[in-house]
C-alpha atoms as a PDB file:
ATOM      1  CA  UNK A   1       9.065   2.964  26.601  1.00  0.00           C
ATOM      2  CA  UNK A   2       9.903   6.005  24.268  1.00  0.00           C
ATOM      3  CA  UNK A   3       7.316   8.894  24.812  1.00  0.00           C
ATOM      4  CA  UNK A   4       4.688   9.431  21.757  1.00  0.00           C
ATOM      5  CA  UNK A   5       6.323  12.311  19.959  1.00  0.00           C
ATOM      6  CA  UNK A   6       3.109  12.308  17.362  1.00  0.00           C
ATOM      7  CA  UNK A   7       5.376  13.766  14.539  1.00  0.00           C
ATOM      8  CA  UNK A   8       8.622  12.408  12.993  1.00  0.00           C
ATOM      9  CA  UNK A   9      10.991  15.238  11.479  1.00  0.00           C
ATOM     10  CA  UNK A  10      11.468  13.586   7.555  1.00  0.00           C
ATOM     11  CA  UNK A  11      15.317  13.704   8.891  1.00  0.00           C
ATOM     12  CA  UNK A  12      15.028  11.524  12.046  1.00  0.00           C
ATOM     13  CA  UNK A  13      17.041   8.839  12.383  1.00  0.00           C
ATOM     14  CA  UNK A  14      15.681   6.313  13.549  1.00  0.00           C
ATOM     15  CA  UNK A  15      17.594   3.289  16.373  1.00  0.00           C
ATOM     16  CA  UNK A  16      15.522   0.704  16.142  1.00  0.00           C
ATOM     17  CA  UNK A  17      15.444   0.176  12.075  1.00  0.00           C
ATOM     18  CA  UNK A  18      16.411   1.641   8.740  1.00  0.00           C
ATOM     19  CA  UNK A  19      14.480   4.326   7.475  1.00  0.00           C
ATOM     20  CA  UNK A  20      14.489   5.464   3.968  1.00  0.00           C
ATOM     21  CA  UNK A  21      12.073   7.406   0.760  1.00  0.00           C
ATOM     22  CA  UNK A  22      13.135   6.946  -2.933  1.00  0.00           C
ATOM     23  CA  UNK A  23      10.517   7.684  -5.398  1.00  0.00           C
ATOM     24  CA  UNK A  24       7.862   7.617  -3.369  1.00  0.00           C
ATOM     25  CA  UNK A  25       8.201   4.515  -1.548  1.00  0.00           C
ATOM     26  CA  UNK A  26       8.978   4.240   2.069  1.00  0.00           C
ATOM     27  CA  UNK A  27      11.236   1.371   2.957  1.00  0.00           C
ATOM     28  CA  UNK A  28      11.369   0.294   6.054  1.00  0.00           C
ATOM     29  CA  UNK A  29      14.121  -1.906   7.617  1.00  0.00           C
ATOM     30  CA  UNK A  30      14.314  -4.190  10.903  1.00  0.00           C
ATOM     31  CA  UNK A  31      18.082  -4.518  10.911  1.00  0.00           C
ATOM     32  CA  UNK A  32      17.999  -7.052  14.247  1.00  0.00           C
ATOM     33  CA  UNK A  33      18.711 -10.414  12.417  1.00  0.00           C
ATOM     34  CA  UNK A  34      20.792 -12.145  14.829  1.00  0.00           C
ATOM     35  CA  UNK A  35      17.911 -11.329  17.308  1.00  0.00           C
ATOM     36  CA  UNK A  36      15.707 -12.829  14.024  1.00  0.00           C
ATOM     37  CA  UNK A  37      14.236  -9.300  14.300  1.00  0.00           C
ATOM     38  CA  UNK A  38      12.616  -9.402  17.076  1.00  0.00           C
ATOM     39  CA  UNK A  39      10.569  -6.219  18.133  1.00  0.00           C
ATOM     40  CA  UNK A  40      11.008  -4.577  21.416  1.00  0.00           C
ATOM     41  CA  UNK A  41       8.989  -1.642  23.230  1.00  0.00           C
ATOM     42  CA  UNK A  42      11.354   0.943  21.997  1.00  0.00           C
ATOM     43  CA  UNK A  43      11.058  -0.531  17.984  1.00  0.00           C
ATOM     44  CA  UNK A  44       7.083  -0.146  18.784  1.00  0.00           C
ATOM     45  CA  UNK A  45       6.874   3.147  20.278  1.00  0.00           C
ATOM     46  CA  UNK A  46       9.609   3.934  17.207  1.00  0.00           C
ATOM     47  CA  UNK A  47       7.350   2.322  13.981  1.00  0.00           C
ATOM     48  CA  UNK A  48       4.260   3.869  15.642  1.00  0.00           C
ATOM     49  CA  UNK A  49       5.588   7.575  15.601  1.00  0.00           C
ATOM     50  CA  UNK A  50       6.595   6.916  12.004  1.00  0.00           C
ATOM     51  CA  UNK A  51       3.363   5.271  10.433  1.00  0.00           C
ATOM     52  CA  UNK A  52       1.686   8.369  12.297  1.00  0.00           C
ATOM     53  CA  UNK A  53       4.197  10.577   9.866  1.00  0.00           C
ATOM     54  CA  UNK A  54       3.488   9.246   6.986  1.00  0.00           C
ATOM     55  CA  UNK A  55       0.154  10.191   5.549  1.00  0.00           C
ATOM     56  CA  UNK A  56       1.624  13.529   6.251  1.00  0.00           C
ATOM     57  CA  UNK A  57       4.178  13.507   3.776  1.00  0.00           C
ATOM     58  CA  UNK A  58       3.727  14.192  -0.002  1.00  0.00           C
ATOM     59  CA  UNK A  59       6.781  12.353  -1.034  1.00  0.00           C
ATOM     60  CA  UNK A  60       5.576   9.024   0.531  1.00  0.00           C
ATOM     61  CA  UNK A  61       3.143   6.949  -1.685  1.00  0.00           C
ATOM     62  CA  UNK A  62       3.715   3.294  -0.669  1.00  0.00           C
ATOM     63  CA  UNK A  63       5.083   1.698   2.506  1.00  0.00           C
ATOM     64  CA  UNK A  64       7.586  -1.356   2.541  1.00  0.00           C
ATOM     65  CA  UNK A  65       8.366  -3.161   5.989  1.00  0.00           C
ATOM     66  CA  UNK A  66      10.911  -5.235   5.807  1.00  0.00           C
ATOM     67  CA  UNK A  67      13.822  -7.464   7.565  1.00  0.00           C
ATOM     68  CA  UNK A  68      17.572  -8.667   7.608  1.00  0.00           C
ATOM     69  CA  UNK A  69      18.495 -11.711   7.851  1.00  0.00           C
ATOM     70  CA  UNK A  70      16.909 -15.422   7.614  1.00  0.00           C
ATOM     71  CA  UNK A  71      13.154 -13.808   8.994  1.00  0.00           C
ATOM     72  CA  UNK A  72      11.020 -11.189   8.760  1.00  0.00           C
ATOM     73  CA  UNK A  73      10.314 -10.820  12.000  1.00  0.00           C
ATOM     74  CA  UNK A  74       9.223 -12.987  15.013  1.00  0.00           C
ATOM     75  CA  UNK A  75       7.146 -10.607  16.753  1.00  0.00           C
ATOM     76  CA  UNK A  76       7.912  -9.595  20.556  1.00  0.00           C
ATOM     77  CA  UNK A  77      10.761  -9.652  21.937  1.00  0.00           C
ATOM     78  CA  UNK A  78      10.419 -12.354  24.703  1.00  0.00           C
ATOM     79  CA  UNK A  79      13.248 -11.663  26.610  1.00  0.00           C
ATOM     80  CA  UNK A  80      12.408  -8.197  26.888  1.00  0.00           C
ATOM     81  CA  UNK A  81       8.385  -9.041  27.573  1.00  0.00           C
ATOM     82  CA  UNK A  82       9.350 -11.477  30.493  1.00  0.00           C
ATOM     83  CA  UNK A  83      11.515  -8.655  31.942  1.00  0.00           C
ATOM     84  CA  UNK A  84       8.800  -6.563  32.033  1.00  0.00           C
ATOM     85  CA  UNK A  85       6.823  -9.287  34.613  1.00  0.00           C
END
């Protein structure tokens, strides 16, 4: 699991998703579709650093989550949960 770094730098790149600000909105991308999104611990400990970002910056207003592919997302990551056991 990726360490709680509290603070995103506005220019972090991000591994897990696409991250991007136009005109005040926030848009952010799970780009895992063959996976049908699927979230692991890393995209967790990744989003959570991020939405704690956020209300800190003045050029973000609105916040879109969103996926590639045929779905959205479909939650865990199963293989990656069971692994864990």
């Amino acid at each position: 699991m990726t360490a709680f770094r509290g603070s995103a730098s506005p220019t972090q790149s991000w591994n897990n998703f696409r991250f991007a600000v136009e005109a005040g909105v926030a848009t952010i991308t799970f780009d895992r579709p063959k996976k049908l999104n699927a979230l692991t611990f890393e995209v967790y400990a990744d989003l959570r650093d991020l939405l704690t970002d956020l209300p800190l910056r003045d050029d973000v207003r609105v916040v879109v989550i969103t996926g590639t592919g045929r779905g959205f997302s479909s939650g865990g990551d199963v293989t990656e949960i069971i692994g864990e056991l």
